[in-house]
Every structure is written in structure tokens, then in C-alpha cells.
N, C-alpha and C. Protein backbone atom coordinates (compact mmCIF):
# COMPACT_ATOMS: atom_id res chain seq x y z
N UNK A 1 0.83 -1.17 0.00
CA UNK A 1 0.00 0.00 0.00
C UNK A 1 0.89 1.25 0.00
N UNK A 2 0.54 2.24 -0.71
CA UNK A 2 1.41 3.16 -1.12
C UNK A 2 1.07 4.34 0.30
N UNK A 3 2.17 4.94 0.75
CA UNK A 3 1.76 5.65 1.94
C UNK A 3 2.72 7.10 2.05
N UNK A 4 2.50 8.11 2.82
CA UNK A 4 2.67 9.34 2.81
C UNK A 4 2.66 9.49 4.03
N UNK A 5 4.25 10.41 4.56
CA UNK A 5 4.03 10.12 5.79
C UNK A 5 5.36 11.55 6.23
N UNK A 6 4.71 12.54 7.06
CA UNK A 6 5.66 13.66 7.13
C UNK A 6 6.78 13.99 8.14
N UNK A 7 7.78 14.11 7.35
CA UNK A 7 9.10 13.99 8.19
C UNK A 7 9.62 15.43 8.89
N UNK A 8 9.34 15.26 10.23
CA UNK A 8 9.36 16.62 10.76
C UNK A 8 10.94 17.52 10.87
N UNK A 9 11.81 16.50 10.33
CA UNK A 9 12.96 16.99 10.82
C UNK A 9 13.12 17.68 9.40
N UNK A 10 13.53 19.46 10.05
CA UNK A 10 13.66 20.18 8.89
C UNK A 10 12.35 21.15 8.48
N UNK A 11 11.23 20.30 8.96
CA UNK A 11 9.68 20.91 8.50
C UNK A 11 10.19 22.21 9.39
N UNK A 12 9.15 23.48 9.03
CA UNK A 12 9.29 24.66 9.37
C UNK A 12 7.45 24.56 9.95
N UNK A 13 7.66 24.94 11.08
CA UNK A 13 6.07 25.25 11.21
C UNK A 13 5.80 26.60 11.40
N UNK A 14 4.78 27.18 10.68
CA UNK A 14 4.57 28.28 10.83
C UNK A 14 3.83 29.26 11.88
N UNK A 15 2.49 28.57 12.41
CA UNK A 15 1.78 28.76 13.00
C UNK A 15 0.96 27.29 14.20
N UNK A 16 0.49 27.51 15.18
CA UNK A 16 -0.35 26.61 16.03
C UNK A 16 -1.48 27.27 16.27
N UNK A 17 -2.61 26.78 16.07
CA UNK A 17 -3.49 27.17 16.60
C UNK A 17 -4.66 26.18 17.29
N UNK A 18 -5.38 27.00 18.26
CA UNK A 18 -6.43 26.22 18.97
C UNK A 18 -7.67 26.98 19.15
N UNK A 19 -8.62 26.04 18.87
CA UNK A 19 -9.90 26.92 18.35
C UNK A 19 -11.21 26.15 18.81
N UNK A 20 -12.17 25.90 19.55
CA UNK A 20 -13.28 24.90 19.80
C UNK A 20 -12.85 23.28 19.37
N UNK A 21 -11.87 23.03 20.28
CA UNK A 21 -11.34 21.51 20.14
C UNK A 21 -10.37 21.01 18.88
N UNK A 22 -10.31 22.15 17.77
CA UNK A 22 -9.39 22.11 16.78
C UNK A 22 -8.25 22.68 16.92
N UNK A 23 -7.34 21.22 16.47
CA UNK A 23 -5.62 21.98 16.56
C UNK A 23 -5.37 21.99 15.51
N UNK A 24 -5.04 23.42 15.03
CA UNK A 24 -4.00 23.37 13.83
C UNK A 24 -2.84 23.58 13.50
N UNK A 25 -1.97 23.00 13.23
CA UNK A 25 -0.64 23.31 13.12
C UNK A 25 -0.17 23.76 11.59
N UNK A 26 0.26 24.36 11.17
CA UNK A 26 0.78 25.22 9.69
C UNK A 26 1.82 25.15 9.25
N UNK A 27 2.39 24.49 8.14
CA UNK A 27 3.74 24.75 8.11
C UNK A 27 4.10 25.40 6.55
N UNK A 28 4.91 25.84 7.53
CA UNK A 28 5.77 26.98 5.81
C UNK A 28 6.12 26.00 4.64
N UNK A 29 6.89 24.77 5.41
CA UNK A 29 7.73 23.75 4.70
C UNK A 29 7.55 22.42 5.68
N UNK A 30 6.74 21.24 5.07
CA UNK A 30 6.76 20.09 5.37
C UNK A 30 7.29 19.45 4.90
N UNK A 31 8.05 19.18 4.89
CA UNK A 31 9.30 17.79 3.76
C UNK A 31 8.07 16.32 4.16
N UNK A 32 7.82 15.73 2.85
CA UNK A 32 6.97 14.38 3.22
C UNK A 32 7.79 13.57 2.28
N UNK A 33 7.30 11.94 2.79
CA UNK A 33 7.92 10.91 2.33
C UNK A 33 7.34 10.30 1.82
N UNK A 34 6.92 9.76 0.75
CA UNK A 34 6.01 9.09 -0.50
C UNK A 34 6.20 7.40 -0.12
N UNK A 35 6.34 6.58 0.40
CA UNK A 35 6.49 4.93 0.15
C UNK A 35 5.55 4.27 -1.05
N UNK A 36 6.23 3.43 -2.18
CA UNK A 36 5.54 2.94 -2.92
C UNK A 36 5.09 1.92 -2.85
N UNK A 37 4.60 0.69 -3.20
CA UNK A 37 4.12 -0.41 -2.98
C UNK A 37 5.06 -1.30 -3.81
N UNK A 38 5.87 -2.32 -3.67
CA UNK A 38 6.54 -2.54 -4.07
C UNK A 38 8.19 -2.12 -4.37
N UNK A 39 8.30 -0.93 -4.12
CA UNK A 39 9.64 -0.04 -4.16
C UNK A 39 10.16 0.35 -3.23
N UNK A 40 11.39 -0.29 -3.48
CA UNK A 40 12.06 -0.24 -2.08
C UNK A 40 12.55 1.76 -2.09
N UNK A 41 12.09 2.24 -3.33
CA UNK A 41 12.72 3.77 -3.37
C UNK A 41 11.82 4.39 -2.80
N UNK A 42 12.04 5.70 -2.26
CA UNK A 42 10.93 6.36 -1.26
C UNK A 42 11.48 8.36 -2.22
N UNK A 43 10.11 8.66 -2.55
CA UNK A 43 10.49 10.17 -2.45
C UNK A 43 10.30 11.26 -1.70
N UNK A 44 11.04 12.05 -1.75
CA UNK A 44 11.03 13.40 -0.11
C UNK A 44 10.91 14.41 -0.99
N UNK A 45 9.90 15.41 -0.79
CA UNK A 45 9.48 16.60 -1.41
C UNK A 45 9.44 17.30 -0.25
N UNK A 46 8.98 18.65 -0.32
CA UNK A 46 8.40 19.72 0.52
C UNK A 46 7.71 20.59 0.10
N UNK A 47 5.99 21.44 0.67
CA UNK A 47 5.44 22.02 0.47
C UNK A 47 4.49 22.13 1.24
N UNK A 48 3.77 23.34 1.23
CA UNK A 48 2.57 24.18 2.70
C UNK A 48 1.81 22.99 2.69
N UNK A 49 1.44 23.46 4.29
CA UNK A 49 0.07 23.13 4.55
C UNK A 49 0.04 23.05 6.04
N UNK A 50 -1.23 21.78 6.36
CA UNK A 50 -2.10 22.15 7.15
C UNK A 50 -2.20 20.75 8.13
N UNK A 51 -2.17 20.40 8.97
CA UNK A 51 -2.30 19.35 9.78
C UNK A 51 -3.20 19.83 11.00
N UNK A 52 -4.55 19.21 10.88
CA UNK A 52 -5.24 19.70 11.93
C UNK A 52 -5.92 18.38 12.70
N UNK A 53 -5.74 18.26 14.01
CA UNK A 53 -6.68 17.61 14.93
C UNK A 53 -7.92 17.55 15.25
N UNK A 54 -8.68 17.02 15.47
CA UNK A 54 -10.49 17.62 15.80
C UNK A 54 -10.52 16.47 17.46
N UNK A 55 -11.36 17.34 18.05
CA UNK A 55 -11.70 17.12 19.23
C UNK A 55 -10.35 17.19 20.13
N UNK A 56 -9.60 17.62 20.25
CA UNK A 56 -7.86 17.67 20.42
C UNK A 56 -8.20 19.18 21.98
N UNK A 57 -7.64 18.65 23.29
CA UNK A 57 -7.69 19.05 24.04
C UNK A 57 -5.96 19.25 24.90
N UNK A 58 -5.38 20.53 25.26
CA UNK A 58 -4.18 20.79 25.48
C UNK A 58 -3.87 20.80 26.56
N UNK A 59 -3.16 19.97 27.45
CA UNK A 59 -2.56 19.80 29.04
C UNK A 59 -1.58 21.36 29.46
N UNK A 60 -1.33 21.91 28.27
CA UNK A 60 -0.69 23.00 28.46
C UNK A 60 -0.95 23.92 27.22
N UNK A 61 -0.02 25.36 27.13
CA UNK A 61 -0.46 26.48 26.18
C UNK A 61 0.54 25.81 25.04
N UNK A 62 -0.02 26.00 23.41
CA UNK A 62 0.93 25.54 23.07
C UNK A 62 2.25 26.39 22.77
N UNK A 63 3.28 26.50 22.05
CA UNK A 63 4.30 27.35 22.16
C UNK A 63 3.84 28.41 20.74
N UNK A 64 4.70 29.68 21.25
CA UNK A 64 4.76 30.20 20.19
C UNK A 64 5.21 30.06 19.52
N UNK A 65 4.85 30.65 18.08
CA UNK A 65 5.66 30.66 17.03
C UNK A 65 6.58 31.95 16.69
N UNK A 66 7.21 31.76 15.01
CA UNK A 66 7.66 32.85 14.70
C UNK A 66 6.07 34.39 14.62
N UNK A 67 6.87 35.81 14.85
CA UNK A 67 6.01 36.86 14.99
C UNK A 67 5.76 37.26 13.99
């Protein structure tokens, strides 16, 4: 099964946010990793976006970001 899967080391996050049980996290630059089905080769790109949680509740504030 072909899978996608994001490699934080290096990712740039831009923003966190928390909003009625939604976390969103933002990044300038996500480097992700492509696995193929059958191929032992894997590709690493980077580009925006968006990773968000739903129903996601915080034990603490999260950190800031860049201003």
C-alpha cells in the first residue's frame, strides 16, 4: 500500500493554533515521504500546509511561534 508520511525533521512550522477543540498546526515547509508499494525507493518533497486535529484538548499552552 502506497503511503505518505511527514518527516518533521527540517519541517518549518509556521503557525499553532487552537480553536473549539481544533488543533491546527501550519507549516511553511513540510518535507513528506512518498512509500511505494513494491519499491524499495521512497520520495522526499516539501510544500505548505495544514495538519489539523479535531476534538484535540491541550494539558498545556501551546508554544509560540515565529512573529
Amino acid at each position: 500500500m502506497d503511503s505518505v508520511s511527514i518527516d518533521l525533521r527540517g519541517s518549518e512550522v509556521a503557525a499553532i493554533e487552537i480553536e473549539e477543540g481544533r488543533l491546527r498546526v501550519e507549516f511553511s515547509r513540510a518535507y513528506l515521504i512518498k512509500t511505494m508499494t513494491g519499491s524499495a525507493e521512497q520520495t522526499r518533497w516539501w510544500q505548505e500546509g495544514s495538519l489539523i486535529f479535531t476534538e484535540a484538548t491541550l494539558k498545556s499552552p501551546p508554544p509560540s511561534g515565529p512573529q
